[in-house]
PDB file of N, CA and C in Angstrom:
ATOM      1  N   UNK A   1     132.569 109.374  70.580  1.00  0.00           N
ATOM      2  CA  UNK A   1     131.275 108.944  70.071  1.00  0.00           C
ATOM      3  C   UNK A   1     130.927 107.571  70.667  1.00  0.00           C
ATOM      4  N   UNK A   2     129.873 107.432  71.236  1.00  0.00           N
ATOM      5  CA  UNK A   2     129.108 106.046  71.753  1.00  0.00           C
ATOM      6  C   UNK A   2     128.337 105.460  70.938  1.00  0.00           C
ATOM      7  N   UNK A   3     128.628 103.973  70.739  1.00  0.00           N
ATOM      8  CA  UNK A   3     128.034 102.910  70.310  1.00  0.00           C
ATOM      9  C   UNK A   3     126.750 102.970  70.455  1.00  0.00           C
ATOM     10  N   UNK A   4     126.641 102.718  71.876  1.00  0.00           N
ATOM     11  CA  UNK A   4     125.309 102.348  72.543  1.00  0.00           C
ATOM     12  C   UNK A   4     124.373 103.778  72.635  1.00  0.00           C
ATOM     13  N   UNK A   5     123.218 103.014  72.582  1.00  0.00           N
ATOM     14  CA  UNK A   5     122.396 104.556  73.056  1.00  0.00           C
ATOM     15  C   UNK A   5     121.703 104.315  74.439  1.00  0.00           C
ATOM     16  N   UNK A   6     121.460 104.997  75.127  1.00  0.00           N
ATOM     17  CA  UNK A   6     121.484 105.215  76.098  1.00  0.00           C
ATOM     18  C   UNK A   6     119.506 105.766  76.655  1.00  0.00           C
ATOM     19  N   UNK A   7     118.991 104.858  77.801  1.00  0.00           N
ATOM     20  CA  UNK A   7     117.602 105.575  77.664  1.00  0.00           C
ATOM     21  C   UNK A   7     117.222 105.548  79.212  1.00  0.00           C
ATOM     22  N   UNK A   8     116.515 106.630  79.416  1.00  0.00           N
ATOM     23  CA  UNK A   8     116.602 107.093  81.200  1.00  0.00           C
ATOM     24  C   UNK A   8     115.137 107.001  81.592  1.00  0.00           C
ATOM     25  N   UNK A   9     114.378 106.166  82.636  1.00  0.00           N
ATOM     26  CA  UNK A   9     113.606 106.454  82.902  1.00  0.00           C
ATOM     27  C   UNK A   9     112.731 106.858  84.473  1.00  0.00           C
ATOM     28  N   UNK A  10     111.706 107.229  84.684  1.00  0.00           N
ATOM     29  CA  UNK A  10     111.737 107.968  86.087  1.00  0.00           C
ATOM     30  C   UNK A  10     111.673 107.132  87.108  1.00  0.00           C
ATOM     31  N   UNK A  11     112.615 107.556  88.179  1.00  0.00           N
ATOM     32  CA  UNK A  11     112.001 106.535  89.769  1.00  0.00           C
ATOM     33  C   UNK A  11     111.159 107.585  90.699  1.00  0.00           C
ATOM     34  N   UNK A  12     110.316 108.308  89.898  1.00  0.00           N
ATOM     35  CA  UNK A  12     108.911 108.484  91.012  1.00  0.00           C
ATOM     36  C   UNK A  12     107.994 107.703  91.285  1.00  0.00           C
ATOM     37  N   UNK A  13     107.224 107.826  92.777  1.00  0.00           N
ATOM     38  CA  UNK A  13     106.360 107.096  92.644  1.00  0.00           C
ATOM     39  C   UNK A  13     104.944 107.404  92.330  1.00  0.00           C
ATOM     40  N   UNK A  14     105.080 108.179  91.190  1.00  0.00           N
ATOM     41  CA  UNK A  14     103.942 108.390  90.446  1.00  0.00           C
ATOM     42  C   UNK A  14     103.061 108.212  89.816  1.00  0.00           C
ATOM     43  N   UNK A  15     102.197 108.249  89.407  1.00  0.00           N
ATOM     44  CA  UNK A  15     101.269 107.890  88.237  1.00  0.00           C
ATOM     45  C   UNK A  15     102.255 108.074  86.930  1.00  0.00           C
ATOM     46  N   UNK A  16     102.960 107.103  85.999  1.00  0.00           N
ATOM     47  CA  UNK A  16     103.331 107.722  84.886  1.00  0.00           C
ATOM     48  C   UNK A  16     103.382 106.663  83.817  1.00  0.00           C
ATOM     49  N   UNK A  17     103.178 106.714  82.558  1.00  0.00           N
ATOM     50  CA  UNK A  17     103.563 106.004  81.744  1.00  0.00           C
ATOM     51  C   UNK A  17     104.527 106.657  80.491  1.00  0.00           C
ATOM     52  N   UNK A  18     105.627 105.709  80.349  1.00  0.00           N
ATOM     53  CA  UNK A  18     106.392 106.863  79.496  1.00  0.00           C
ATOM     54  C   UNK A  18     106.589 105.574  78.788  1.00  0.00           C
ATOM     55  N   UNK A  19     106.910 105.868  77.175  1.00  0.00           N
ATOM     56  CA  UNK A  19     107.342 105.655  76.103  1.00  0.00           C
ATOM     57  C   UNK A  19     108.832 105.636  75.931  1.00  0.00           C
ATOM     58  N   UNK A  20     109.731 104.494  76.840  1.00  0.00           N
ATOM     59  CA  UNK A  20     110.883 104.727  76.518  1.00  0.00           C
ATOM     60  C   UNK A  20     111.818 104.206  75.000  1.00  0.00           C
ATOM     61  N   UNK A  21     111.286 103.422  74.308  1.00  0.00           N
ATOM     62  CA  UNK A  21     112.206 102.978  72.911  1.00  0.00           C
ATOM     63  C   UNK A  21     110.430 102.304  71.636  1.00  0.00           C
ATOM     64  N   UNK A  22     110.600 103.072  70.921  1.00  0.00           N
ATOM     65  CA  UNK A  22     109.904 102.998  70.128  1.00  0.00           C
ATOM     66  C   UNK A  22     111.111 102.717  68.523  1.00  0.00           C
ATOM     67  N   UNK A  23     111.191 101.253  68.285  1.00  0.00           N
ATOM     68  CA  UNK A  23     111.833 101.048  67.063  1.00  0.00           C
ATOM     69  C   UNK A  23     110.872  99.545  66.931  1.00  0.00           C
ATOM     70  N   UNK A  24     111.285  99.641  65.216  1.00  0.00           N
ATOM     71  CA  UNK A  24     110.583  98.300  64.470  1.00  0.00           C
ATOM     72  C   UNK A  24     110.538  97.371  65.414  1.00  0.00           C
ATOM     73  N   UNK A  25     111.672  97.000  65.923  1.00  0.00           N
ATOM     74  CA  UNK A  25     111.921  94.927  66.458  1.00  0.00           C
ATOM     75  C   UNK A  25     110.891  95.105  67.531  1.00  0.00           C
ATOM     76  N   UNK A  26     110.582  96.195  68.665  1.00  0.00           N
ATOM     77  CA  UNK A  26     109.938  96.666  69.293  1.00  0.00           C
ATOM     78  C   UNK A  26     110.109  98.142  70.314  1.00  0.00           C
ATOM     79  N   UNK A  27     109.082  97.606  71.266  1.00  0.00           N
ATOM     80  CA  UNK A  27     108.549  99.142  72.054  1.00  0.00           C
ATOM     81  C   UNK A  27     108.543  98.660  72.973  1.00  0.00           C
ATOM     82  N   UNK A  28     109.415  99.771  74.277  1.00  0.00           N
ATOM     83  CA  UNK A  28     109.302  99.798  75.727  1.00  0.00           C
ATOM     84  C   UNK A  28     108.696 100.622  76.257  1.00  0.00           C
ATOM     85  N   UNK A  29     107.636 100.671  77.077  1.00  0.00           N
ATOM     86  CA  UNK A  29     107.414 101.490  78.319  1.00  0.00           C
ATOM     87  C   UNK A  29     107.889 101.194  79.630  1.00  0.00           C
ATOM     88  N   UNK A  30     107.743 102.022  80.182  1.00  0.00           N
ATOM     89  CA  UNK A  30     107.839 102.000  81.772  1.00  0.00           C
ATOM     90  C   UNK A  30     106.490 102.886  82.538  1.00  0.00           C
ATOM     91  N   UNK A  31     106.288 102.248  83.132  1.00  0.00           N
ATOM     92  CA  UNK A  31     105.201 102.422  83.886  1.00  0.00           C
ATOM     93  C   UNK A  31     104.631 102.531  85.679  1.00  0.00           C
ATOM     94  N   UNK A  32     104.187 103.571  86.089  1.00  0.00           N
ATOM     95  CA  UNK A  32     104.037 103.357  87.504  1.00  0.00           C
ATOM     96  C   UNK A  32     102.555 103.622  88.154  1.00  0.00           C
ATOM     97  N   UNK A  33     102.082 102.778  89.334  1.00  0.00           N
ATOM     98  CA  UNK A  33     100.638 102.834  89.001  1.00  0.00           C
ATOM     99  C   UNK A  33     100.443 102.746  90.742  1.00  0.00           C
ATOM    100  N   UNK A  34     100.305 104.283  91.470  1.00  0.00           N
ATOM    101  CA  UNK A  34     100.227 103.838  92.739  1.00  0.00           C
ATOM    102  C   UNK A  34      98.864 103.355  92.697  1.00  0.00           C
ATOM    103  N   UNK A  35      98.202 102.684  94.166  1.00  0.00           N
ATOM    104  CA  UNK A  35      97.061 102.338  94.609  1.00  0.00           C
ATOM    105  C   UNK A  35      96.205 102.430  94.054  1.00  0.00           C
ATOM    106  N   UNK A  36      95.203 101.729  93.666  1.00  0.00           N
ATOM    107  CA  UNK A  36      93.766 101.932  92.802  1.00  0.00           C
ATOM    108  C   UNK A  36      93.788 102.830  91.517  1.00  0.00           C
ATOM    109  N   UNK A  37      95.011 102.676  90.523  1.00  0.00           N
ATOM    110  CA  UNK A  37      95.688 103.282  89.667  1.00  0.00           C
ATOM    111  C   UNK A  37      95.937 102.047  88.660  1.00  0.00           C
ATOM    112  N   UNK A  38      95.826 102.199  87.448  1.00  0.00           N
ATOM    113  CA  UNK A  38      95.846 101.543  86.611  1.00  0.00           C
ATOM    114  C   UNK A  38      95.671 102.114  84.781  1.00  0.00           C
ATOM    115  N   UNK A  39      95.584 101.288  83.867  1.00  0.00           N
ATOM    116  CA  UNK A  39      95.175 101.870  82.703  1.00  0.00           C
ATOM    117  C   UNK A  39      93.237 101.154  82.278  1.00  0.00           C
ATOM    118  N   UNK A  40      93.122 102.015  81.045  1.00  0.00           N
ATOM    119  CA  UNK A  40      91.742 101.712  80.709  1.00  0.00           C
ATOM    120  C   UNK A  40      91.521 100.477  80.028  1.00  0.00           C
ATOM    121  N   UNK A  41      90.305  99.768  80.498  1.00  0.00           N
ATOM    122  CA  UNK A  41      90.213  98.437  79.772  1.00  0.00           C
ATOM    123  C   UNK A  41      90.442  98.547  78.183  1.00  0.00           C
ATOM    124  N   UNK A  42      91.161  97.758  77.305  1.00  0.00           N
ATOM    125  CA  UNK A  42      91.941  97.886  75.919  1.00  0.00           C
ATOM    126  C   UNK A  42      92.376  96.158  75.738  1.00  0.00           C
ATOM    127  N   UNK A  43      92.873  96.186  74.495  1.00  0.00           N
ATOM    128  CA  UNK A  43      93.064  95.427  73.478  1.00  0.00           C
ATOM    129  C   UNK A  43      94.634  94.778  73.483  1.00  0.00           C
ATOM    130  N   UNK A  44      95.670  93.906  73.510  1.00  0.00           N
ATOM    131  CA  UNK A  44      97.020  94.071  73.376  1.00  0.00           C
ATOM    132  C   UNK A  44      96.719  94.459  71.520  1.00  0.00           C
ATOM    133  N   UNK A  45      97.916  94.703  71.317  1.00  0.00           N
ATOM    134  CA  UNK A  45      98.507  95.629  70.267  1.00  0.00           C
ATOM    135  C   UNK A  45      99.366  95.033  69.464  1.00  0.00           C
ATOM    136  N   UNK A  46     100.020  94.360  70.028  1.00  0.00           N
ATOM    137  CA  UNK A  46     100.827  93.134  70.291  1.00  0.00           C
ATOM    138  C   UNK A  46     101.696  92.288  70.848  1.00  0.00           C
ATOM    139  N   UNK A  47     102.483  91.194  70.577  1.00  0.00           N
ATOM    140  CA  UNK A  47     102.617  90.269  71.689  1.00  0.00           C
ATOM    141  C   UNK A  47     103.178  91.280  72.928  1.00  0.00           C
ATOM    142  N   UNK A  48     103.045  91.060  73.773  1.00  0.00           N
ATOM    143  CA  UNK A  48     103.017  91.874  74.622  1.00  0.00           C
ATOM    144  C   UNK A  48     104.051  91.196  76.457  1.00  0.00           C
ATOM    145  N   UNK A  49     105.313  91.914  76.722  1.00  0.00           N
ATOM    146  CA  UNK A  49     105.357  90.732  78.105  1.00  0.00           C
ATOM    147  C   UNK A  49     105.343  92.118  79.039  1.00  0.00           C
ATOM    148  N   UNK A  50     104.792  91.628  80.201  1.00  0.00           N
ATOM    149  CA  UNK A  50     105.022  92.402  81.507  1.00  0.00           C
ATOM    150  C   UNK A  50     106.470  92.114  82.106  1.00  0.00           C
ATOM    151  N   UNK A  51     107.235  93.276  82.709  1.00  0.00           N
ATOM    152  CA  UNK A  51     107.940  92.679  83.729  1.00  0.00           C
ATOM    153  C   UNK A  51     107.671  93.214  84.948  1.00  0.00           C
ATOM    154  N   UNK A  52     107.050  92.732  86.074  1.00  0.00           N
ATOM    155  CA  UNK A  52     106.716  93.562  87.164  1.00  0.00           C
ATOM    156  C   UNK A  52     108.433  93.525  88.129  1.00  0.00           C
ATOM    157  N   UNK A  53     108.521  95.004  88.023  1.00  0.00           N
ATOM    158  CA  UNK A  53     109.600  95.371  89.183  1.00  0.00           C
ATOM    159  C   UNK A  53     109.662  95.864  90.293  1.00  0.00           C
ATOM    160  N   UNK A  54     108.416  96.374  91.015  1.00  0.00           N
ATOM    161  CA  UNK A  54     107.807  96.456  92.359  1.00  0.00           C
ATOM    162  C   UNK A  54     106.211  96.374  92.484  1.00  0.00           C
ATOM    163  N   UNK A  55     105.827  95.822  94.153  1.00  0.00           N
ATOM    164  CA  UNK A  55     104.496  95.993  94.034  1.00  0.00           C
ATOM    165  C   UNK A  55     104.123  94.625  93.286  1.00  0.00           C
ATOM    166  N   UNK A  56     102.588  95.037  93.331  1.00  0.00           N
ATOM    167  CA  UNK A  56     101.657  93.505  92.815  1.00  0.00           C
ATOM    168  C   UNK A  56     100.608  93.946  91.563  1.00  0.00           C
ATOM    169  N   UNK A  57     100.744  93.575  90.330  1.00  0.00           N
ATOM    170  CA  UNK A  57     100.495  93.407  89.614  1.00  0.00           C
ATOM    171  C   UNK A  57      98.548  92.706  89.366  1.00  0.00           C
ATOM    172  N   UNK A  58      98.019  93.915  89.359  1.00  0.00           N
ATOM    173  CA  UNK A  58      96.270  92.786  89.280  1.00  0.00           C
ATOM    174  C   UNK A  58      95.698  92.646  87.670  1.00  0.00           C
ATOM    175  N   UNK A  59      96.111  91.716  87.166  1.00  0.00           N
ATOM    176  CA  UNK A  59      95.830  91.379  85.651  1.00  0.00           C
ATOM    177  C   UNK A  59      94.686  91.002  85.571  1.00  0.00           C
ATOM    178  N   UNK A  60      93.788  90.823  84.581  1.00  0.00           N
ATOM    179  CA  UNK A  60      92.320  90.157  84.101  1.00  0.00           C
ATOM    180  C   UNK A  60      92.448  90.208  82.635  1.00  0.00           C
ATOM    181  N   UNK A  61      92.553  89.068  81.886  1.00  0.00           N
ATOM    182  CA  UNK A  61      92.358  88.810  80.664  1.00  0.00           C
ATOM    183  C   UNK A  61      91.580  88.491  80.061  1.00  0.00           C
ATOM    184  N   UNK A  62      90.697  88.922  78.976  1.00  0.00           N
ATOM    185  CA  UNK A  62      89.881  88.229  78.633  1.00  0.00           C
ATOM    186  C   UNK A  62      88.278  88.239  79.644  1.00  0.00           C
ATOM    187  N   UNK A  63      87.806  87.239  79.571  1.00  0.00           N
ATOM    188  CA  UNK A  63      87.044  86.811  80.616  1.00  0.00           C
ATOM    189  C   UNK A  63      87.134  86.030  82.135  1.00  0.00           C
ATOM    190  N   UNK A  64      88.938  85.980  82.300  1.00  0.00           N
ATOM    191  CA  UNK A  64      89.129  85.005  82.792  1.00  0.00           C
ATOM    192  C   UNK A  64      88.896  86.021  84.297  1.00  0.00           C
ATOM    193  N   UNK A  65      89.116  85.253  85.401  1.00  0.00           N
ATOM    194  CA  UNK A  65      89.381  85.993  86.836  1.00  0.00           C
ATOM    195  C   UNK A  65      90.777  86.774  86.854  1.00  0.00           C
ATOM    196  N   UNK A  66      90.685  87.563  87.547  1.00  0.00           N
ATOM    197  CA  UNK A  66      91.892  88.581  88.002  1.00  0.00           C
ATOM    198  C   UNK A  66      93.394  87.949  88.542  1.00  0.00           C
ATOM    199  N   UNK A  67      94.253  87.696  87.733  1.00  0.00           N
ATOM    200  CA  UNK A  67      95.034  87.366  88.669  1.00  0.00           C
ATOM    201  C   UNK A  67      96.003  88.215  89.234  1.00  0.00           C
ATOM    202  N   UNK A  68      96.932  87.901  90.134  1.00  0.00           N
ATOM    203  CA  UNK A  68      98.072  88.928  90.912  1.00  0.00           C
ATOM    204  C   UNK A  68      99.494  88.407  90.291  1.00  0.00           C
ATOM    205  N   UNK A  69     100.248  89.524  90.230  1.00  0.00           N
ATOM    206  CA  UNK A  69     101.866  89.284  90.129  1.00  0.00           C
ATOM    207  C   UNK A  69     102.702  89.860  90.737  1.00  0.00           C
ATOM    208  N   UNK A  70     103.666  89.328  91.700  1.00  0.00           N
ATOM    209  CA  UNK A  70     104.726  90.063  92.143  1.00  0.00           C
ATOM    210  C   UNK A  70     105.863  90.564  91.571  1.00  0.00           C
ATOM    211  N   UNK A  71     106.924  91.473  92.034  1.00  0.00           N
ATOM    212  CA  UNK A  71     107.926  91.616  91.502  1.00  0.00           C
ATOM    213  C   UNK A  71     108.920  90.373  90.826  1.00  0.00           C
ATOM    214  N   UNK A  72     109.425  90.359  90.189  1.00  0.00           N
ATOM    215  CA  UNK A  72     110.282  89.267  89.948  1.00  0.00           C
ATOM    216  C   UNK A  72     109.732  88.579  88.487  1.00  0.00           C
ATOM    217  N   UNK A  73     108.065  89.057  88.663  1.00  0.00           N
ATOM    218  CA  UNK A  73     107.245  87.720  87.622  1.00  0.00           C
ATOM    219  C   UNK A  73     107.430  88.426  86.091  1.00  0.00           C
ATOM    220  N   UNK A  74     107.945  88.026  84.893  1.00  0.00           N
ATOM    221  CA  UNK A  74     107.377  88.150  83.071  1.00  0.00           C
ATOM    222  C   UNK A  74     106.495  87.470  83.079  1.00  0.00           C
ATOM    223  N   UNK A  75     105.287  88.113  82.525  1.00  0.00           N
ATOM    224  CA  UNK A  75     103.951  87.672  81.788  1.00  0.00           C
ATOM    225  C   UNK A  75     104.085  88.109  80.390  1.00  0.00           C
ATOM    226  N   UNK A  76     103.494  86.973  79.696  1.00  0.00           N
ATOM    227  CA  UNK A  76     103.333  86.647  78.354  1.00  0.00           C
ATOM    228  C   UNK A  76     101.991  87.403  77.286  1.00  0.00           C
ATOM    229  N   UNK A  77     101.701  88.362  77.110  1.00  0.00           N
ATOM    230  CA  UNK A  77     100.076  88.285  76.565  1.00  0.00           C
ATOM    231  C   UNK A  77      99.994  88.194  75.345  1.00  0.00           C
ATOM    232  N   UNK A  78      99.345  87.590  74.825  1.00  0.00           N
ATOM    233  CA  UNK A  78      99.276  87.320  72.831  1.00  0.00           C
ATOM    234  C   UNK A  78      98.567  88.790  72.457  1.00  0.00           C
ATOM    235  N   UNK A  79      98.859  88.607  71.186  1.00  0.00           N
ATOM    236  CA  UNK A  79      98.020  89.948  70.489  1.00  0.00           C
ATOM    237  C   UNK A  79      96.465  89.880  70.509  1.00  0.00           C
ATOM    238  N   UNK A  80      95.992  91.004  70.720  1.00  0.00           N
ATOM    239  CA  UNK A  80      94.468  91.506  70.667  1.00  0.00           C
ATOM    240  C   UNK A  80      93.807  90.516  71.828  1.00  0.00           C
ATOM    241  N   UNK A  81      94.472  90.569  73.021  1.00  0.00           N
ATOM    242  CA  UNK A  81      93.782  89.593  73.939  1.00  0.00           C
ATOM    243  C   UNK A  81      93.200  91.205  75.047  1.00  0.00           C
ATOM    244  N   UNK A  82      91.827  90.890  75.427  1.00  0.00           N
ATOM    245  CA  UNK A  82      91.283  92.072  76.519  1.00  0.00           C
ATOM    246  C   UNK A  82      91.954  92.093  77.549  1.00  0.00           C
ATOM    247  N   UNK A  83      92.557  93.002  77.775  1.00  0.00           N
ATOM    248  CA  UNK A  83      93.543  93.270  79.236  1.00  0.00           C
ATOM    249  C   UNK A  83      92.950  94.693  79.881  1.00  0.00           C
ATOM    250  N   UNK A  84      93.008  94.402  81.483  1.00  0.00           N
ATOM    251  CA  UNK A  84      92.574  95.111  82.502  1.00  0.00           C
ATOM    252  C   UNK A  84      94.018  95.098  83.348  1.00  0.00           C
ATOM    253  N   UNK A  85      94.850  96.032  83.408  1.00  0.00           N
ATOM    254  CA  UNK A  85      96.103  96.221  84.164  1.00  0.00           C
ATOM    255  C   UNK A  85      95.559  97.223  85.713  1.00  0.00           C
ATOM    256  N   UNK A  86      95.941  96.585  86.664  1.00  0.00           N
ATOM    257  CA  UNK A  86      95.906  97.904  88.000  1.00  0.00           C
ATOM    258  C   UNK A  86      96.815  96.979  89.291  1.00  0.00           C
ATOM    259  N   UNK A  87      96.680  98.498  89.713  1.00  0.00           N
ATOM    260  CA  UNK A  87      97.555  97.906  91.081  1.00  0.00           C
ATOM    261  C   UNK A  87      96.245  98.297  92.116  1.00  0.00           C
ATOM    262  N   UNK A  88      95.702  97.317  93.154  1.00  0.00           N
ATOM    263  CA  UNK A  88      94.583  97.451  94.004  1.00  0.00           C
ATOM    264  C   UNK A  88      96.016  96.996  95.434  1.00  0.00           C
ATOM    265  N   UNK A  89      96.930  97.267  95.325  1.00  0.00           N
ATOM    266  CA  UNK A  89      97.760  97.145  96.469  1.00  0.00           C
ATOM    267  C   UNK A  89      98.164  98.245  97.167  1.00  0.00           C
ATOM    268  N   UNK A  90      98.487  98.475  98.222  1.00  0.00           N
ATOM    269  CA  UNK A  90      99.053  99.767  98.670  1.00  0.00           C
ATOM    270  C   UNK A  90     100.627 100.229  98.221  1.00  0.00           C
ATOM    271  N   UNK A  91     100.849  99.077  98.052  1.00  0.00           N
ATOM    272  CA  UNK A  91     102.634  98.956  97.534  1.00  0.00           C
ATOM    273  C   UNK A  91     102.217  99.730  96.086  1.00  0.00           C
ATOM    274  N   UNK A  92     103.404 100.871  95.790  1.00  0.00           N
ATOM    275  CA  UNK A  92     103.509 101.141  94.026  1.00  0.00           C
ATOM    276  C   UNK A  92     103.425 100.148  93.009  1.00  0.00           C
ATOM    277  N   UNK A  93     103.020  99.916  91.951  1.00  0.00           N
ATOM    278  CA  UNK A  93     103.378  98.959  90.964  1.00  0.00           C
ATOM    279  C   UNK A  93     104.002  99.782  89.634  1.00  0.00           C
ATOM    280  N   UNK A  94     105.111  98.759  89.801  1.00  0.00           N
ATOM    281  CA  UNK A  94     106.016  99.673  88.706  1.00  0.00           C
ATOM    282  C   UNK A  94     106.576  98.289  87.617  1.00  0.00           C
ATOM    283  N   UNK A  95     106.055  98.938  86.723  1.00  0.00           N
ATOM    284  CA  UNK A  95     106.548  97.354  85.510  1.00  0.00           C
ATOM    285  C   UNK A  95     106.862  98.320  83.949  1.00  0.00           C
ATOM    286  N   UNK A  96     107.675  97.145  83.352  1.00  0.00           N
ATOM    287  CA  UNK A  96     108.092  97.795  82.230  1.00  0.00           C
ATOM    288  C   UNK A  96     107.173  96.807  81.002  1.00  0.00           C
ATOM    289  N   UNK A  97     106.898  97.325  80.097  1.00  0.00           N
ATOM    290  CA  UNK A  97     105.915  96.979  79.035  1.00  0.00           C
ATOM    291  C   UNK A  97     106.333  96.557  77.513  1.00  0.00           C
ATOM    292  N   UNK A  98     106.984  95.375  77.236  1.00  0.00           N
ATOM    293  CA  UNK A  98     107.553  95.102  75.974  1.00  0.00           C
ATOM    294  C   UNK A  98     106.908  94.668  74.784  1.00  0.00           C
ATOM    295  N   UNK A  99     106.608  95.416  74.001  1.00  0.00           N
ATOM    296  CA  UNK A  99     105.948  94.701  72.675  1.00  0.00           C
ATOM    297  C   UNK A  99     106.584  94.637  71.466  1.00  0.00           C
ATOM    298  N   UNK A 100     106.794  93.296  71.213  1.00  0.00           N
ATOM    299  CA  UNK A 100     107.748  92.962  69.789  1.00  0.00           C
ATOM    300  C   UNK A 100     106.960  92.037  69.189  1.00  0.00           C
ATOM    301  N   UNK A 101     106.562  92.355  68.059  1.00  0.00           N
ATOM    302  CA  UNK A 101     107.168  93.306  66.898  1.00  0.00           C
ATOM    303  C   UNK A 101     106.119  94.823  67.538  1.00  0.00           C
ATOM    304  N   UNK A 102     106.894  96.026  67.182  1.00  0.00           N
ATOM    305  CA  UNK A 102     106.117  97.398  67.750  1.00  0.00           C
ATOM    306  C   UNK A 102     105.067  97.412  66.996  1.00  0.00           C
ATOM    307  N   UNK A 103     103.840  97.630  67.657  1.00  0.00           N
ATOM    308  CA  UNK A 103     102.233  97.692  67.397  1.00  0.00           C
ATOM    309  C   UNK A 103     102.094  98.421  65.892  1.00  0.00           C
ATOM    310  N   UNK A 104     102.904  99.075  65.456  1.00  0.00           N
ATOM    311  CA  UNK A 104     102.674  99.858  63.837  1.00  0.00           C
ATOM    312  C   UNK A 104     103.314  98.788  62.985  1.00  0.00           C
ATOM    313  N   UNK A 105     103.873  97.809  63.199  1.00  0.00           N
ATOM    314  CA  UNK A 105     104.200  96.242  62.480  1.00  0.00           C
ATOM    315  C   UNK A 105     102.715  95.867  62.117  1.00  0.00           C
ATOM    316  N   UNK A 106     102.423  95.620  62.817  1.00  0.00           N
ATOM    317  CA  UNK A 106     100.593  94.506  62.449  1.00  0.00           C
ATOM    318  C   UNK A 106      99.755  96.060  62.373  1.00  0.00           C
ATOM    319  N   UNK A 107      99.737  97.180  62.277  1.00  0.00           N
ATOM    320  CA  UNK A 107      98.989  98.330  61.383  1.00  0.00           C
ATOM    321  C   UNK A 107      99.197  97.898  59.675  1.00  0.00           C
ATOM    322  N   UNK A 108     100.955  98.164  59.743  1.00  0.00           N
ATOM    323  CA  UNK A 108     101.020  97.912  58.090  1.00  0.00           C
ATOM    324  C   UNK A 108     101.096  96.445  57.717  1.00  0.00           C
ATOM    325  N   UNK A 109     100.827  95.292  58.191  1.00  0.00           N
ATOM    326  CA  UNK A 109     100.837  93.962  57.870  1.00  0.00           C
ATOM    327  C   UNK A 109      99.509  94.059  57.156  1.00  0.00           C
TER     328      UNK A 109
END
């Protein structure tokens, strides 16, 4: 019997967003977003960090200008801030998506 649990996620370079750990403290995705691929303009949920692990990252918050992130970079986003996520690069963008406390925390708050 194992301690640890164990969670697998895909290396295509696909369009995908998957739901890998959904518990209270928080929620992971993983995410992949070839070329001119991205999600729909939305809300954070809550606190929210990026980790970009390939590819360039084109963020827009809020009202502010678009910025870029490379691999390597954690971004920070507070709750209920307007986020625009895409990759406008030819390179894949592949980042994993952490939100703690998990978004059904501040439902029942």
């Amino acid at each position: 019997m194992m301690i640890e649990k164990t969670y697998a996620y895909s290396l295509e370079d696909v369009k995908k967003v998957e739901k890998l750990i959904n518990d209270d403290p928080m929620m992971l995705n993983h995410m992949v977003f070839p070329m001119n691929q991205g999600l729909p303009e939305h809300y954070s949920n809550s606190n929210v960090y990026m980790i970009v692990v390939q590819g360039t990252l084109t963020l827009q918050l809020d009202e502010q200008e678009p910025h870029q992130y490379g691999k390597g970079n954690i971004l920070n986003i507070p709750f209920h801030t307007k986020m625009n996520v895409n990759n406008k690069d030819e390179e894949v963008l592949e980042l994993f998506v952490m939100k703690a406390p998990n978004p059904r925390i501040y439902k029942e708050a």
